[in-house]
Protein backbone atom coordinates (compact mmCIF):
# COMPACT_ATOMS: atom_id res chain seq x y z
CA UNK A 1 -6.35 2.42 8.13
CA UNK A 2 -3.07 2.07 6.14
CA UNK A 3 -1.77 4.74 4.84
CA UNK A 4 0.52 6.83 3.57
CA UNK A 5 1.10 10.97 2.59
CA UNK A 6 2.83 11.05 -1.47
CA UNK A 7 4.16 14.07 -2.48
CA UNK A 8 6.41 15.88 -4.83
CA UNK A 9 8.54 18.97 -5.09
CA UNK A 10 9.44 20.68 -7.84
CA UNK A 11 9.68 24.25 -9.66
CA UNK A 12 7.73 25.80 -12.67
CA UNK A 13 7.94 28.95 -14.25
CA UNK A 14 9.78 30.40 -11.00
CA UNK A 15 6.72 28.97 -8.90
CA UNK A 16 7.33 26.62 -6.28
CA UNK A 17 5.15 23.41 -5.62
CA UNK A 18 4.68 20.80 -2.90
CA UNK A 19 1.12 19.01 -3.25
CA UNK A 20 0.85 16.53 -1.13
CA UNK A 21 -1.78 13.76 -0.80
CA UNK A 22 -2.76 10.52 1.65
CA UNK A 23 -3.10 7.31 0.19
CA UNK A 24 -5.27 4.74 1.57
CA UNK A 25 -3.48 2.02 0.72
CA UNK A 26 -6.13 -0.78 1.30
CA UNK A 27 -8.11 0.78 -1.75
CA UNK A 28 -5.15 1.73 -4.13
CA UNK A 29 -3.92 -2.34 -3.98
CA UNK A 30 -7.35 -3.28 -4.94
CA UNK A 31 -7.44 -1.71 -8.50
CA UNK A 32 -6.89 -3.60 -11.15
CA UNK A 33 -4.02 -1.52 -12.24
CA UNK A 34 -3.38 1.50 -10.00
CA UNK A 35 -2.81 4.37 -10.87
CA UNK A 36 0.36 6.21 -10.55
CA UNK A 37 0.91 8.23 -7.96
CA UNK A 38 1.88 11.18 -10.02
CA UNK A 39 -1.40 11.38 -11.45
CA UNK A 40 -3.40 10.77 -8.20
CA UNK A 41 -1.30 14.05 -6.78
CA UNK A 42 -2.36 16.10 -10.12
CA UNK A 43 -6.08 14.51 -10.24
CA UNK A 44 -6.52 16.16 -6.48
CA UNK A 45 -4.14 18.93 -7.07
CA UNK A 46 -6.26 19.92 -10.32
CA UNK A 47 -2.83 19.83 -12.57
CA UNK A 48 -3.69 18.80 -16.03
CA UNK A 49 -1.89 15.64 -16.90
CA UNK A 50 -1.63 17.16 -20.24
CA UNK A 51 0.59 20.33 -19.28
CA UNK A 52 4.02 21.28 -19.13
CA UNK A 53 3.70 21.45 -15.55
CA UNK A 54 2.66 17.65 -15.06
CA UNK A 55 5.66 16.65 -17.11
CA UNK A 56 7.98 18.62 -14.71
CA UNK A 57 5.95 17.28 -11.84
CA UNK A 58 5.77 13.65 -13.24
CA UNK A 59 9.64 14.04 -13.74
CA UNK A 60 10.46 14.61 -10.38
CA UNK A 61 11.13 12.05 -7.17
CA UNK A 62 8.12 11.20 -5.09
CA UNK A 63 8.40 11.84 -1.05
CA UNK A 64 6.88 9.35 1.62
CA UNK A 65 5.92 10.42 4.93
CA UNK A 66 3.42 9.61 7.68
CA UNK A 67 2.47 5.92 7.43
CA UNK A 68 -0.06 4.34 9.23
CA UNK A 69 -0.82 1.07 9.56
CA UNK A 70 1.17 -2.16 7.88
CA UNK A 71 2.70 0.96 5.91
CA UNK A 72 4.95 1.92 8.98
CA UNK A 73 6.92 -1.24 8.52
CA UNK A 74 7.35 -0.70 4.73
CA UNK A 75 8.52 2.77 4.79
CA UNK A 76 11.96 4.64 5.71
CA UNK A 77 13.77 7.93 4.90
CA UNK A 78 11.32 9.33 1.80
CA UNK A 79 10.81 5.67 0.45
CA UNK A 80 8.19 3.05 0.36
CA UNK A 81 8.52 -0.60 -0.16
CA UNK A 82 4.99 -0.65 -2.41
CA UNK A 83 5.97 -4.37 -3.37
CA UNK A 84 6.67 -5.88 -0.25
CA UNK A 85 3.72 -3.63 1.32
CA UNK A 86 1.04 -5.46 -1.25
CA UNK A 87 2.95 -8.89 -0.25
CA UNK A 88 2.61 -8.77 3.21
CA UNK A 89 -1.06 -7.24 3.30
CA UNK A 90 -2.49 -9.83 0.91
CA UNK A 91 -0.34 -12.23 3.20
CA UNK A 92 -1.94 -10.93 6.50
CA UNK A 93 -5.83 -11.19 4.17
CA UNK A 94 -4.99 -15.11 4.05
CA UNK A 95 -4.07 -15.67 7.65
CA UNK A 96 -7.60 -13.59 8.66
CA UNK A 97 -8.92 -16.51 6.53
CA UNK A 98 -7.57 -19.36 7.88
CA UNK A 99 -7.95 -17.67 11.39
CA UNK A 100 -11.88 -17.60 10.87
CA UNK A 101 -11.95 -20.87 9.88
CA UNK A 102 -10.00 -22.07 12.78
CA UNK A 103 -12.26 -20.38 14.87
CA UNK A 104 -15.14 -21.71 13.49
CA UNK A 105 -14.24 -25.72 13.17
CA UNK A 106 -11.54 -25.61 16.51
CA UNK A 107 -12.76 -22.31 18.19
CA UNK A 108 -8.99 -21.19 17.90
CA UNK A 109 -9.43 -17.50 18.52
CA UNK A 110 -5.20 -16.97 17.27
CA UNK A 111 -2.11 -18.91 16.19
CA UNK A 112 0.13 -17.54 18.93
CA UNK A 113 -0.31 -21.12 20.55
CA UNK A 114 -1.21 -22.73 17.62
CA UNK A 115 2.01 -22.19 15.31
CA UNK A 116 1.75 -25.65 13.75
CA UNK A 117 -1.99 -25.66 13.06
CA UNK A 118 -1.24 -21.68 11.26
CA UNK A 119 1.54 -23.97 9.21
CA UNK A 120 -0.37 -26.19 8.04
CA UNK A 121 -3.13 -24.51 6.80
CA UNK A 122 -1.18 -22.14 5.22
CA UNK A 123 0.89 -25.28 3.52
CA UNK A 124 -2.34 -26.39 2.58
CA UNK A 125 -4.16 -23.50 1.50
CA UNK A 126 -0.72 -22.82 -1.11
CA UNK A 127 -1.31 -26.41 -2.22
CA UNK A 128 -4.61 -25.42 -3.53
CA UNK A 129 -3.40 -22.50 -5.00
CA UNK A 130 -0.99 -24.25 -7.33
């Protein structure tokens, strides 16, 4: 599974708050438009995104911590490369592709060997995607 914990500190009416969540990733890509992350911490946190304290809370930085997955290589030091996460996984859903169809017409079980074969059917499969 990839993913990653999101939280947020902050202070309200001299009470202190860290709600945390875990964010599966592979889901949150897949909507449409995601939602923030502020509002997935108060949705399980039970904050009302129409209170005072979700404006504090929505006002303050969000932390990263505990990737798993593709997420380890997009994460460092409280911050998340979101972007270049979403890049590289839809990257990695193309190569599955073209790897199961190498298998099936070559019975190519992985590029390792097969660099030039993994180029060209990426080359070819942007082609049709133009």
């Amino acid at each position: 599974m990839n993913s990653i914990d999101v939280s947020v500190d902050f202070s309200f009416q001299g009470k202190h708050y860290t709600p945390v969540i875990t964010i599966d990733l592979d889901i949150f890509i897949q909507q449409k438009e995601p939602t923030s992350f502020h509002r997935l911490i108060a949705n399980q946190h039970e904050i009302d995104c129409y209170s005072y304290l979700y404006e504090v809370m929505e006002s303050s930085a969000i932390f990263y911590g505990n990737p798993q997955g593709l997420a380890v290589k997009h994460a460092q030091k409280d911050q998340f490369d979101l972007d270049g996460y979403v890049k590289q996984s839809r990257e990695n859903e193309v190569l599955e592709a073209l790897l199961d169809i190498a298998k099936q017409e070559m019975n190519i079980s992985d590029f390792t060997d097969n660099q030039s074969l993994k180029n060209a059917l990426l080359q070819a499969y942007r082609l049709g995607n133009r």
